[in-house]
C-alpha atoms as a PDB file:
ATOM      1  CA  UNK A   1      80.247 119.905 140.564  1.00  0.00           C
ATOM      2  CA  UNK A   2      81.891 122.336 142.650  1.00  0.00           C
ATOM      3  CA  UNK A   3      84.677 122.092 144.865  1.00  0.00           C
ATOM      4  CA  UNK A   4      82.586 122.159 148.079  1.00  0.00           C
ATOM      5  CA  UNK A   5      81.248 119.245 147.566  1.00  0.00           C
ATOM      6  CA  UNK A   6      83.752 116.866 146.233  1.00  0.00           C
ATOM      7  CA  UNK A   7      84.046 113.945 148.854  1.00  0.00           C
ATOM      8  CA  UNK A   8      86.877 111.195 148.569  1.00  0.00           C
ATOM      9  CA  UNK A   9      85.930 107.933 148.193  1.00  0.00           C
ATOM     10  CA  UNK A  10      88.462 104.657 148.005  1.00  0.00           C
ATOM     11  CA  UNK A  11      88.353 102.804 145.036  1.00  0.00           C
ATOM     12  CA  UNK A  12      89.910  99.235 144.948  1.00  0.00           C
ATOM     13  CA  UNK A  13      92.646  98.402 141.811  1.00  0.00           C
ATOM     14  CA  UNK A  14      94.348  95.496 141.193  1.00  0.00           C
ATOM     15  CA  UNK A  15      97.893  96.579 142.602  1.00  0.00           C
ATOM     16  CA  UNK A  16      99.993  95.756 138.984  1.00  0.00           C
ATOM     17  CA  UNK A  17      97.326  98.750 137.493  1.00  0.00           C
ATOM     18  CA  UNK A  18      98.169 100.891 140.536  1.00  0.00           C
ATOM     19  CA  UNK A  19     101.567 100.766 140.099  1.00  0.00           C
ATOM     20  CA  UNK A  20     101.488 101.118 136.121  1.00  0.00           C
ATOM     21  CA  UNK A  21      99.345 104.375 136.811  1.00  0.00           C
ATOM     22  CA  UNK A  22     101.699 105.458 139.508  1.00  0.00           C
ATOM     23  CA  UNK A  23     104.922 105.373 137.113  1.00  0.00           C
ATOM     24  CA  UNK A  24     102.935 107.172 134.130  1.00  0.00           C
ATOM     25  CA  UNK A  25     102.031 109.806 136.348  1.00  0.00           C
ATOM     26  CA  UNK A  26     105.368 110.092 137.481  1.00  0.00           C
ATOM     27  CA  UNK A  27     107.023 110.272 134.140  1.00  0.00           C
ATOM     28  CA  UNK A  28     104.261 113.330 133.461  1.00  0.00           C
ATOM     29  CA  UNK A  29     105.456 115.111 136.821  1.00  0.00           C
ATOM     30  CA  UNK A  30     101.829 114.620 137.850  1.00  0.00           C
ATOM     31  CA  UNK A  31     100.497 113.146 141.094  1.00  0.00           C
ATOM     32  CA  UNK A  32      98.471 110.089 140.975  1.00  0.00           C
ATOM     33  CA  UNK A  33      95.704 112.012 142.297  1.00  0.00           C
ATOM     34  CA  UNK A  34      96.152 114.492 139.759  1.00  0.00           C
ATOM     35  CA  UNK A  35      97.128 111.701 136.310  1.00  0.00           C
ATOM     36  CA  UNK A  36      93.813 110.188 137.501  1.00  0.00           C
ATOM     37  CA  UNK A  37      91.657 113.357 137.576  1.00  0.00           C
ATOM     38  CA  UNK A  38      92.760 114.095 134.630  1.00  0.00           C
ATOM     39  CA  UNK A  39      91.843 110.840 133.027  1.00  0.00           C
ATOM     40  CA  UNK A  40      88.298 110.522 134.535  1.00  0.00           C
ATOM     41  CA  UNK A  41      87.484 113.911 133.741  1.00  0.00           C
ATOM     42  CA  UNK A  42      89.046 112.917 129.752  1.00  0.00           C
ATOM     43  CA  UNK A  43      86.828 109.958 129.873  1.00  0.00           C
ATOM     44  CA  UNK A  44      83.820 111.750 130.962  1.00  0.00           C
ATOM     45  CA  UNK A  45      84.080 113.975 128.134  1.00  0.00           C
ATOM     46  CA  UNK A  46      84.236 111.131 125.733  1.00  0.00           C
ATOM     47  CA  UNK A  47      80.970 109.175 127.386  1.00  0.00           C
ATOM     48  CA  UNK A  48      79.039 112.354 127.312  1.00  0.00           C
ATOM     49  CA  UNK A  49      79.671 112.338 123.589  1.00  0.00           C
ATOM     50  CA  UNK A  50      78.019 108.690 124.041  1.00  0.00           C
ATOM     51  CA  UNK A  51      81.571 107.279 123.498  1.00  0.00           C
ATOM     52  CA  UNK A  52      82.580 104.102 125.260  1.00  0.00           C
ATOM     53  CA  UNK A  53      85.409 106.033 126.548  1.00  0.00           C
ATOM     54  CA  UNK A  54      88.043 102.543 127.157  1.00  0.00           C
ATOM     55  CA  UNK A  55      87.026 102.187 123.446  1.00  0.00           C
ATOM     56  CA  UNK A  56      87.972 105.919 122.587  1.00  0.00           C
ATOM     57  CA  UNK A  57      91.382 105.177 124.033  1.00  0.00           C
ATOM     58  CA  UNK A  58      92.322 102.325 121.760  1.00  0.00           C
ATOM     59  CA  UNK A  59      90.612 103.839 118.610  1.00  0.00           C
ATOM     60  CA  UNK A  60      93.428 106.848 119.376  1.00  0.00           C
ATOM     61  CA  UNK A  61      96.345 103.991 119.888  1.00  0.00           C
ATOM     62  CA  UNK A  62      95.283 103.327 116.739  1.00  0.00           C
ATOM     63  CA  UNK A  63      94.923 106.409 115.197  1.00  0.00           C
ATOM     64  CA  UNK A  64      98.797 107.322 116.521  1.00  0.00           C
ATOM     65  CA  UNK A  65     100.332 104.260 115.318  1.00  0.00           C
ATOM     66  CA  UNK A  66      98.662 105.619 111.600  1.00  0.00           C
ATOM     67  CA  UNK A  67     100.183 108.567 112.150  1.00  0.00           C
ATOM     68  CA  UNK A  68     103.688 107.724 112.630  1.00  0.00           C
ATOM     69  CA  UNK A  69     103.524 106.606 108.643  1.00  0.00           C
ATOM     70  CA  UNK A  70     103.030 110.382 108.119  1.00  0.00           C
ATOM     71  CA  UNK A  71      98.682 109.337 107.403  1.00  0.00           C
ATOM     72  CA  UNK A  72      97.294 112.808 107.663  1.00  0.00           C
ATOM     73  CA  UNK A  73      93.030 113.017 108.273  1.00  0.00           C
ATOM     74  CA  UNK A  74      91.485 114.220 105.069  1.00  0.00           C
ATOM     75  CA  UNK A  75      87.670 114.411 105.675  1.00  0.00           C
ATOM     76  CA  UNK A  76      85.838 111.912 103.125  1.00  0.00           C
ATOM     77  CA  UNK A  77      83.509 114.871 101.773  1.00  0.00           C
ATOM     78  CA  UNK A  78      86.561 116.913 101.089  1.00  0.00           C
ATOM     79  CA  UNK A  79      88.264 114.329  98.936  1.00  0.00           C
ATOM     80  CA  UNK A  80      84.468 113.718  97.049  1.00  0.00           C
ATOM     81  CA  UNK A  81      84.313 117.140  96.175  1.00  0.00           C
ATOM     82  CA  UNK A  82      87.720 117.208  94.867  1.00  0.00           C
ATOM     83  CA  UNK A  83      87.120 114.443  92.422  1.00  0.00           C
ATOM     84  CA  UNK A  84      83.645 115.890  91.425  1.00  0.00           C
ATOM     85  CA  UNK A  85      83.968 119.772  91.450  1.00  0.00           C
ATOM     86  CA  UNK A  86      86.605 122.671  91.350  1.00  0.00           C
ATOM     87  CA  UNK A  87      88.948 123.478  94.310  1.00  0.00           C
ATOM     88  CA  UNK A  88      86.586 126.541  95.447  1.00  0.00           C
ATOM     89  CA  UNK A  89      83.360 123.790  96.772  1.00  0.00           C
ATOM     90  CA  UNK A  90      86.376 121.118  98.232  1.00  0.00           C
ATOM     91  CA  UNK A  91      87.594 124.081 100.423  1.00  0.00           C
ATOM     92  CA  UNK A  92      84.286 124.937 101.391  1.00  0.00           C
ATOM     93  CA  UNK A  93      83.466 121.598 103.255  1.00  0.00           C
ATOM     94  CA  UNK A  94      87.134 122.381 104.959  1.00  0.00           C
ATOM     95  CA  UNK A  95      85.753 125.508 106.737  1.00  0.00           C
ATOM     96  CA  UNK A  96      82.209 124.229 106.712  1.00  0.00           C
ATOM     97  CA  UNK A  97      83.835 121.323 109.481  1.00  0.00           C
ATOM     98  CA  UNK A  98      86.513 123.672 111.035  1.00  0.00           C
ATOM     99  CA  UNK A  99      83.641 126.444 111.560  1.00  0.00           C
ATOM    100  CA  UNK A 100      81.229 123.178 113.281  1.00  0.00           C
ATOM    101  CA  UNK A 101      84.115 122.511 115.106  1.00  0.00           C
ATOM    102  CA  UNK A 102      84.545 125.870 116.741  1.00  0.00           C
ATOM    103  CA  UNK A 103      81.159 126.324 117.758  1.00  0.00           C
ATOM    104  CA  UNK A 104      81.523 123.040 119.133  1.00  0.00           C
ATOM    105  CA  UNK A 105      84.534 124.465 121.288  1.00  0.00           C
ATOM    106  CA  UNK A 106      86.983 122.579 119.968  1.00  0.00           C
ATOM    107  CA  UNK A 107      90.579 123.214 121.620  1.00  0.00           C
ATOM    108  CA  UNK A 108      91.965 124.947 118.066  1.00  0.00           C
ATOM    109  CA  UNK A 109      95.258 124.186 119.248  1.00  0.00           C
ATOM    110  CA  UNK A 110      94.901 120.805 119.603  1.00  0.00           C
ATOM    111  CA  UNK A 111      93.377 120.292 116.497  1.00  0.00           C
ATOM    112  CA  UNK A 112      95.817 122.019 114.554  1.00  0.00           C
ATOM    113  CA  UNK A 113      98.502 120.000 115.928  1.00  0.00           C
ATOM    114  CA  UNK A 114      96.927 116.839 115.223  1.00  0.00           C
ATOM    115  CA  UNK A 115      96.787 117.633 111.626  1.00  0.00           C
ATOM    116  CA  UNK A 116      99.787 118.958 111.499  1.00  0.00           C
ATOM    117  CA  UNK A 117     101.484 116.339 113.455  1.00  0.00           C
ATOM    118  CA  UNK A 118     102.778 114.279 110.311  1.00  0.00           C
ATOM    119  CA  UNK A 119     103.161 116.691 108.024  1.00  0.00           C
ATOM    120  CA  UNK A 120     106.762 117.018 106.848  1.00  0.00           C
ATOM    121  CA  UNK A 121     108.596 120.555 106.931  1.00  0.00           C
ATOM    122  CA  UNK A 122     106.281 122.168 109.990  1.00  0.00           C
ATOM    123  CA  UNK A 123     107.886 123.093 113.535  1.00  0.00           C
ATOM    124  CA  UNK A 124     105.884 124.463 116.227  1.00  0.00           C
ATOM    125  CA  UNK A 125     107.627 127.176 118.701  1.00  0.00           C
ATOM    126  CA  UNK A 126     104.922 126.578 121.452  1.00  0.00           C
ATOM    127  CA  UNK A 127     103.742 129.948 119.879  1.00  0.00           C
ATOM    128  CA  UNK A 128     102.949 129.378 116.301  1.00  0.00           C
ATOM    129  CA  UNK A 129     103.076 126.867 113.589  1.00  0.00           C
ATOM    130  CA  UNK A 130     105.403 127.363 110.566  1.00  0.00           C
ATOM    131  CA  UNK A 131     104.966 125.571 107.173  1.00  0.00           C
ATOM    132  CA  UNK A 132     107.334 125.495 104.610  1.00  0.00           C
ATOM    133  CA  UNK A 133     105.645 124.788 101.622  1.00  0.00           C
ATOM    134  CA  UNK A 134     106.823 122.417  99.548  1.00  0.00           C
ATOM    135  CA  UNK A 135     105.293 120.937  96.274  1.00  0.00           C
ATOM    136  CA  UNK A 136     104.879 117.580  97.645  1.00  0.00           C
ATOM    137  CA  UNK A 137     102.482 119.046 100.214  1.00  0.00           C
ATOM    138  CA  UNK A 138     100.785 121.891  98.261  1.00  0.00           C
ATOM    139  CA  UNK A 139      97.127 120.728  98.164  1.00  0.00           C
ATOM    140  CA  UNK A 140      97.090 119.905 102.398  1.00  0.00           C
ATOM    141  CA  UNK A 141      99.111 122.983 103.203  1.00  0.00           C
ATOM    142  CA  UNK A 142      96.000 124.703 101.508  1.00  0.00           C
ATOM    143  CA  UNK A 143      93.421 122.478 103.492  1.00  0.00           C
ATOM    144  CA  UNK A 144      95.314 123.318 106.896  1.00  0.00           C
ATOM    145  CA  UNK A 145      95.457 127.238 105.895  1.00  0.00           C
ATOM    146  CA  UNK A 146      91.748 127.285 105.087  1.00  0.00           C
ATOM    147  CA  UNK A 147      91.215 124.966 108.220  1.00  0.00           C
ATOM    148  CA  UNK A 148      92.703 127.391 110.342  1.00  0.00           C
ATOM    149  CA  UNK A 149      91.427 130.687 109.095  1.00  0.00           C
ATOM    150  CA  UNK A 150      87.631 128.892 109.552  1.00  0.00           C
ATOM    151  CA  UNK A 151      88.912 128.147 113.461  1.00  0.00           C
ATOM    152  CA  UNK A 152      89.386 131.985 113.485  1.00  0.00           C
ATOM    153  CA  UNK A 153      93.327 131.955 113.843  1.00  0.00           C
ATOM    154  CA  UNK A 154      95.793 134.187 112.310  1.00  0.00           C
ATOM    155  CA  UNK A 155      97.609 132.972 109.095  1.00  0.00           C
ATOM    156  CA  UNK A 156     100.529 134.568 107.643  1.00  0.00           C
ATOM    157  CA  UNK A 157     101.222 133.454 104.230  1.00  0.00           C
ATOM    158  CA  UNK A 158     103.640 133.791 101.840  1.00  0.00           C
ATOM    159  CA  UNK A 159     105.388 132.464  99.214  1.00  0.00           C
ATOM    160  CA  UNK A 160     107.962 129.942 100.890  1.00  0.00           C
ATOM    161  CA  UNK A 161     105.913 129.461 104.306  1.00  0.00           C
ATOM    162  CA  UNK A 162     102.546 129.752 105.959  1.00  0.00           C
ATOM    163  CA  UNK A 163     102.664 130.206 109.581  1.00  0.00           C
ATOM    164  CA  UNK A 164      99.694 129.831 112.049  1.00  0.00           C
ATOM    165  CA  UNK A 165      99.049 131.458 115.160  1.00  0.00           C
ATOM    166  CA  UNK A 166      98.233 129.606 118.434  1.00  0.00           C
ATOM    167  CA  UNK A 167      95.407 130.719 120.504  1.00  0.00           C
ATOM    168  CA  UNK A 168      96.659 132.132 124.010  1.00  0.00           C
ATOM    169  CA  UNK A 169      95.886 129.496 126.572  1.00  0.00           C
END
């Protein structure tokens, strides 16, 4: 839709929901206008993937309240493989997804922080993510190097520390 023809319409809220939207867009440094924009347009993405989007939103509550007992997302296939075959075929079905996911145009940056987000021993610099490896998280720190070269970022490795390039937004 372009910007020409946009036209405003009212929409009627219950007033509690207009105020609770009011103070999170506030705490952003957003407008209302703006928080809500944002959110529509968010939830239009999800129902075009054929995503109840109300339903997407609590499914990621969900998934955040996993993550903050440092849960990481290991694809299902990836862990099969594992158990059945040597490390070469598991790491395969890591850039098999992360390559899907590109063409799909997948926000890279996003991703990688989601899967990194738990992970102990990473900081990111706004620029770049750095690893320290660590034994306890040898066989991810692999899966999120692989992961990343398949998104088409740049990975410096080395012995102590991998550290991934963000895309430039």
């Amino acid at each position: 839709m372009s910007k020409r023809s946009i036209r405003r319409r009212s929409l009627a809220i219950r007033e509690d929901y207009a105020e609770k939207l009011a103070y999170y867009a506030k705490s952003r440094g957003m407008s209302i206008s703006s928080y809500l924009s944002d959110l529509i347009e968010a939830a239009g993405e999800v129902e075009e993937m054929g995503v109840y989007a109300p339903k997407a939103l609590r499914e990621a509550k969900l998934i955040y309240q996993l993550l903050s007992y440092q849960m990481v997302l290991v694809p299902l296939e990836y862990l099969v493989s594992s158990c059945r075959s040597a490390e070469g075929t598991s790491l395969n079905v890591v850039r098999r997804i992360a390559k899907t996911l590109s063409m799909l145009k997948a926000d890279s940056n996003t991703l990688m922080s989601i899967l990194l987000r738990n992970l102990p021993y990473v900081i990111d610099d706004g620029r770049k993510f750095i690893i320290t490896k660590h034994e306890r998280t040898a066989t991810i720190v692999g899966i999120i190097k692989e992961f990343a070269k398949s998104l088409g970022l740049k990975v410096e490795d080395s012995e102590e520390i991998l550290i991934i390039h963000k895309l430039k937004s």
